[in-house]
C-alpha atoms as a PDB file:
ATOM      1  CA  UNK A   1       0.000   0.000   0.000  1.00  0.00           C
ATOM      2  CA  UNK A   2       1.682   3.489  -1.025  1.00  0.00           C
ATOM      3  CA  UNK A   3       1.190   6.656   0.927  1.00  0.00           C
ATOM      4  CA  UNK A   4      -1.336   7.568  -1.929  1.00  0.00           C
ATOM      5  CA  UNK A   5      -3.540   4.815  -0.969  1.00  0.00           C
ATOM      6  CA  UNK A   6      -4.265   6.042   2.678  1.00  0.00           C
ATOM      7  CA  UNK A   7      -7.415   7.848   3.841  1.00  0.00           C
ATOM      8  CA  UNK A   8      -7.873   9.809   7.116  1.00  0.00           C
ATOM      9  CA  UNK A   9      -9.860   8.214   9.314  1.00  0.00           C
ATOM     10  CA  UNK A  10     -11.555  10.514  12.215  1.00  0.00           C
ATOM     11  CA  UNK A  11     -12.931   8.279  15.277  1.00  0.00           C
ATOM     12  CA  UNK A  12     -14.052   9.058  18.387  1.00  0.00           C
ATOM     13  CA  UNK A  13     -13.078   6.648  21.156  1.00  0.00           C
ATOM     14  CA  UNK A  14     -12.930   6.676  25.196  1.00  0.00           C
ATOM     15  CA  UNK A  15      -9.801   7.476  27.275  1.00  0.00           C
ATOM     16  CA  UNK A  16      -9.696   4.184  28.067  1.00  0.00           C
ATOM     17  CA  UNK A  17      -9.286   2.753  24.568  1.00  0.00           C
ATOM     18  CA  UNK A  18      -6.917   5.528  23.348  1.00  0.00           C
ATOM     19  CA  UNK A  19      -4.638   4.856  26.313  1.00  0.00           C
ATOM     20  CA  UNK A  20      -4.546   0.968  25.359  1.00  0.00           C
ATOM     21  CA  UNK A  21      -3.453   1.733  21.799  1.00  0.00           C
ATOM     22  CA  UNK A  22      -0.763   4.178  23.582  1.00  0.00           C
ATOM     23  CA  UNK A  23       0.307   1.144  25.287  1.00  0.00           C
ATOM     24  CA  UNK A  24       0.304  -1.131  22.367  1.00  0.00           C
ATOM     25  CA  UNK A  25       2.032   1.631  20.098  1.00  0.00           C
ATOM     26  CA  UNK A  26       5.075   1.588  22.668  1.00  0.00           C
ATOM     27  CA  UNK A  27       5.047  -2.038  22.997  1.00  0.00           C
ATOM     28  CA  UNK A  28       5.222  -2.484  18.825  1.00  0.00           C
ATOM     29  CA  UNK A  29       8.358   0.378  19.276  1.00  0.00           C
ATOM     30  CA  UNK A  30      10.452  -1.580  21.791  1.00  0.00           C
ATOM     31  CA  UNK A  31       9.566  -4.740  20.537  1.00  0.00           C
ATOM     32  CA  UNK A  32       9.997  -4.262  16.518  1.00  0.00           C
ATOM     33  CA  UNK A  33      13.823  -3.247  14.453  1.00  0.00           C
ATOM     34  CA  UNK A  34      12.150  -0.581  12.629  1.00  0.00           C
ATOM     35  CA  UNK A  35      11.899   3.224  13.371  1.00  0.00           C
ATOM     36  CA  UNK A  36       9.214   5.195  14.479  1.00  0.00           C
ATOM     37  CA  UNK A  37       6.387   3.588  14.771  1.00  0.00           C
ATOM     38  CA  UNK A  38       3.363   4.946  14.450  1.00  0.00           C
ATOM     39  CA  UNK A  39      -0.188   4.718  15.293  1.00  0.00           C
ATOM     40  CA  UNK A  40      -1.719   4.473  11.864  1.00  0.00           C
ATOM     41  CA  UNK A  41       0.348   1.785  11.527  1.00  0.00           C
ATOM     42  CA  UNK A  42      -0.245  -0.399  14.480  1.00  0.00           C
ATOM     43  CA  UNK A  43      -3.990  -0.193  13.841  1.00  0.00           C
ATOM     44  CA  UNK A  44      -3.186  -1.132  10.486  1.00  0.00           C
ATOM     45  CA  UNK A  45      -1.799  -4.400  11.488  1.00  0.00           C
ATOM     46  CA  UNK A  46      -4.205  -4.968  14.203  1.00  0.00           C
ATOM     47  CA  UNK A  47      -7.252  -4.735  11.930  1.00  0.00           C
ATOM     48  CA  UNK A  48      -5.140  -6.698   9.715  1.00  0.00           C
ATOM     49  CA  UNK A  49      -4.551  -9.744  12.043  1.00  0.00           C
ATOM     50  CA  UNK A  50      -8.347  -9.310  12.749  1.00  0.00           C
ATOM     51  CA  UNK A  51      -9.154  -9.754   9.750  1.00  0.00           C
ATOM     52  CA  UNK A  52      -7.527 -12.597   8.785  1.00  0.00           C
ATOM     53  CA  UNK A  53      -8.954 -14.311  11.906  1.00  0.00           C
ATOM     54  CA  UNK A  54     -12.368 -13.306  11.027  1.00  0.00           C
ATOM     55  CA  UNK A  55     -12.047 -14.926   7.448  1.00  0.00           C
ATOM     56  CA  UNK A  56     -10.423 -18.380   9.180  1.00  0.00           C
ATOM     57  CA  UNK A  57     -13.532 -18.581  11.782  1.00  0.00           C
ATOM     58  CA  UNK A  58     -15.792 -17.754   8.750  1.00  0.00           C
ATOM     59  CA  UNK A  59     -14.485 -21.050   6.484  1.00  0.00           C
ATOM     60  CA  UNK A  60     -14.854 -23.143   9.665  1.00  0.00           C
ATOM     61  CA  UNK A  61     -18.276 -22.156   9.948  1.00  0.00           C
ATOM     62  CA  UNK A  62     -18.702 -23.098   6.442  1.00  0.00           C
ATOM     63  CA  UNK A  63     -17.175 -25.600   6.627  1.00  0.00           C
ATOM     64  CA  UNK A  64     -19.913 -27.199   9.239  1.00  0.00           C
ATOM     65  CA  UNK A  65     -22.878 -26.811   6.944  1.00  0.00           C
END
């Protein structure tokens, strides 16, 4: 995905939740070789991995009918 393919995305979430993605954002930076890492980012890989659980409970469901 190039930089031209990104969209702003404007959400609205509790103090709670922001403060967990803080959390997970400084985990990904100690834990990862890269540079900065960024929020964008880290969502982007978390919706990612969500995703591709979603799609693997989805054929097992199939699967059963």
């Amino acid at each position: 995905m190039g930089t031209n393919d990104r969209i702003q995305l404007n959400v609205r979430v509790d103090k709670e939740t922001a403060r967990q993605l803080d959390e997970i954002v400084e985990y990904y930076q100690k834990n990862t070789k890269i540079g900065r890492v960024y929020k964008g980012d880290v969502l982007t890989d978390i919706i990612k991995k969500s995703h591709e659980l979603m799609l693997k409970q989805i054929a097992i469901q199939n699967r059963k009918y």
